[in-house]
Protein backbone atom coordinates (compact mmCIF):
# COMPACT_ATOMS: atom_id res chain seq x y z
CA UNK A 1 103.60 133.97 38.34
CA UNK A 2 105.07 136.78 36.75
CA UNK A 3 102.05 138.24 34.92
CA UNK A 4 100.69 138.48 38.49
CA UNK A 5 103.32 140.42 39.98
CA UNK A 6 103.22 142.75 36.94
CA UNK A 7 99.61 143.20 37.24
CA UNK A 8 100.08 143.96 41.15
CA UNK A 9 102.98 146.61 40.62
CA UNK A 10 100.80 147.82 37.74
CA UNK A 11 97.89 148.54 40.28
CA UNK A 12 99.98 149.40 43.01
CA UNK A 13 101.73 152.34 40.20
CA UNK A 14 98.07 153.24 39.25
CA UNK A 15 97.16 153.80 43.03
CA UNK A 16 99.96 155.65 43.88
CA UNK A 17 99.10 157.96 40.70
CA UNK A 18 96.04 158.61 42.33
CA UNK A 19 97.05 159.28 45.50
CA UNK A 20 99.68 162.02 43.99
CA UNK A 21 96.74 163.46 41.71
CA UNK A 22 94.10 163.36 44.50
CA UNK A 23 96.62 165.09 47.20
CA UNK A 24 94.26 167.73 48.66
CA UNK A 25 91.93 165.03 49.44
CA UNK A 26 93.78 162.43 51.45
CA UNK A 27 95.47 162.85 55.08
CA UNK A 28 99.66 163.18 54.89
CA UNK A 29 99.83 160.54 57.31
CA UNK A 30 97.52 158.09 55.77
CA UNK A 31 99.59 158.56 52.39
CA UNK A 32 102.73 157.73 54.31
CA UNK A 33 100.79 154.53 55.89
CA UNK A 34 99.50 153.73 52.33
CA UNK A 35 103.16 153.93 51.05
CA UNK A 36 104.58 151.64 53.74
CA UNK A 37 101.61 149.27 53.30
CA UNK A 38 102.81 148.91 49.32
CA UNK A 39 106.27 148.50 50.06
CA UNK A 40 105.61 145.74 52.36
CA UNK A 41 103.50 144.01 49.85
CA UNK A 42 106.23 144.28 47.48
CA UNK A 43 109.05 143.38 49.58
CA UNK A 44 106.72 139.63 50.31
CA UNK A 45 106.30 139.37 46.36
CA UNK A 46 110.02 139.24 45.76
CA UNK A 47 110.63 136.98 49.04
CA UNK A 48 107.50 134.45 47.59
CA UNK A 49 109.24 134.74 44.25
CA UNK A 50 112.93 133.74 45.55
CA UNK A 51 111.19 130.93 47.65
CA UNK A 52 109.36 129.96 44.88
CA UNK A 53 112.20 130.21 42.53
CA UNK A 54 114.34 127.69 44.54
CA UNK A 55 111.32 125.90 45.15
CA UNK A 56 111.10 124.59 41.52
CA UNK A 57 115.05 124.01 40.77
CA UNK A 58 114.88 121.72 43.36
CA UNK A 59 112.15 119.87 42.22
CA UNK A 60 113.26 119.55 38.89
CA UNK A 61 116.72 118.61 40.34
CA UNK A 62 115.33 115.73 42.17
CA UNK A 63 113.18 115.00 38.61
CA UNK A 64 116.44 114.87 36.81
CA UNK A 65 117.44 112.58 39.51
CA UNK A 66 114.72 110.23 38.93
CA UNK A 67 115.38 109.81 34.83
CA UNK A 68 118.73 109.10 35.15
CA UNK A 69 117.64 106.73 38.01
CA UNK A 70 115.09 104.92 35.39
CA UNK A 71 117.32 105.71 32.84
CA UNK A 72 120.13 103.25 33.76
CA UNK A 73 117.35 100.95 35.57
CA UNK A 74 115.96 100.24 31.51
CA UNK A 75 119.94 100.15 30.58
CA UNK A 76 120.44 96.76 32.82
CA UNK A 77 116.43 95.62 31.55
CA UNK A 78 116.91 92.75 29.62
């Protein structure tokens, strides 16, 4: 998951690069649109990485739940 998002904000830094090099060539306003467009994308990657982030301590909450469950289940096997 990580490797991902750095390869997207690695991308997203090499296109903006671009864009600042190649200024003469592109439209003010569809910079500006190009910029917001990016910061949206970002702004989901952190949201998907919180969710995902509390995602998976809960599962492995309700995991740990489970062992101890099975855990005292073999204590009272005979």
């Amino acid at each position: 998951m990580e490797t991902i998002l750095i390869l997207l904000i690695t991308l997203i830094v090499l296109g903006y690069r671009s864009l600042k090099k190649n200024r003469h060539k592109i439209i003010r306003g569809g910079k500006r649109a190009f910029l917001k467009v990016i910061s949206i994308i970002l702004a989901t990657f952190l949201v998907l990485s919180v969710l995902m982030t509390e995602f998976l301590e809960y599962m492995l909450k309700r995991i740990g739940e489970k062992e101890q469950k099975l855990k005292t289940l073999d204590k009272y096997d005979l």
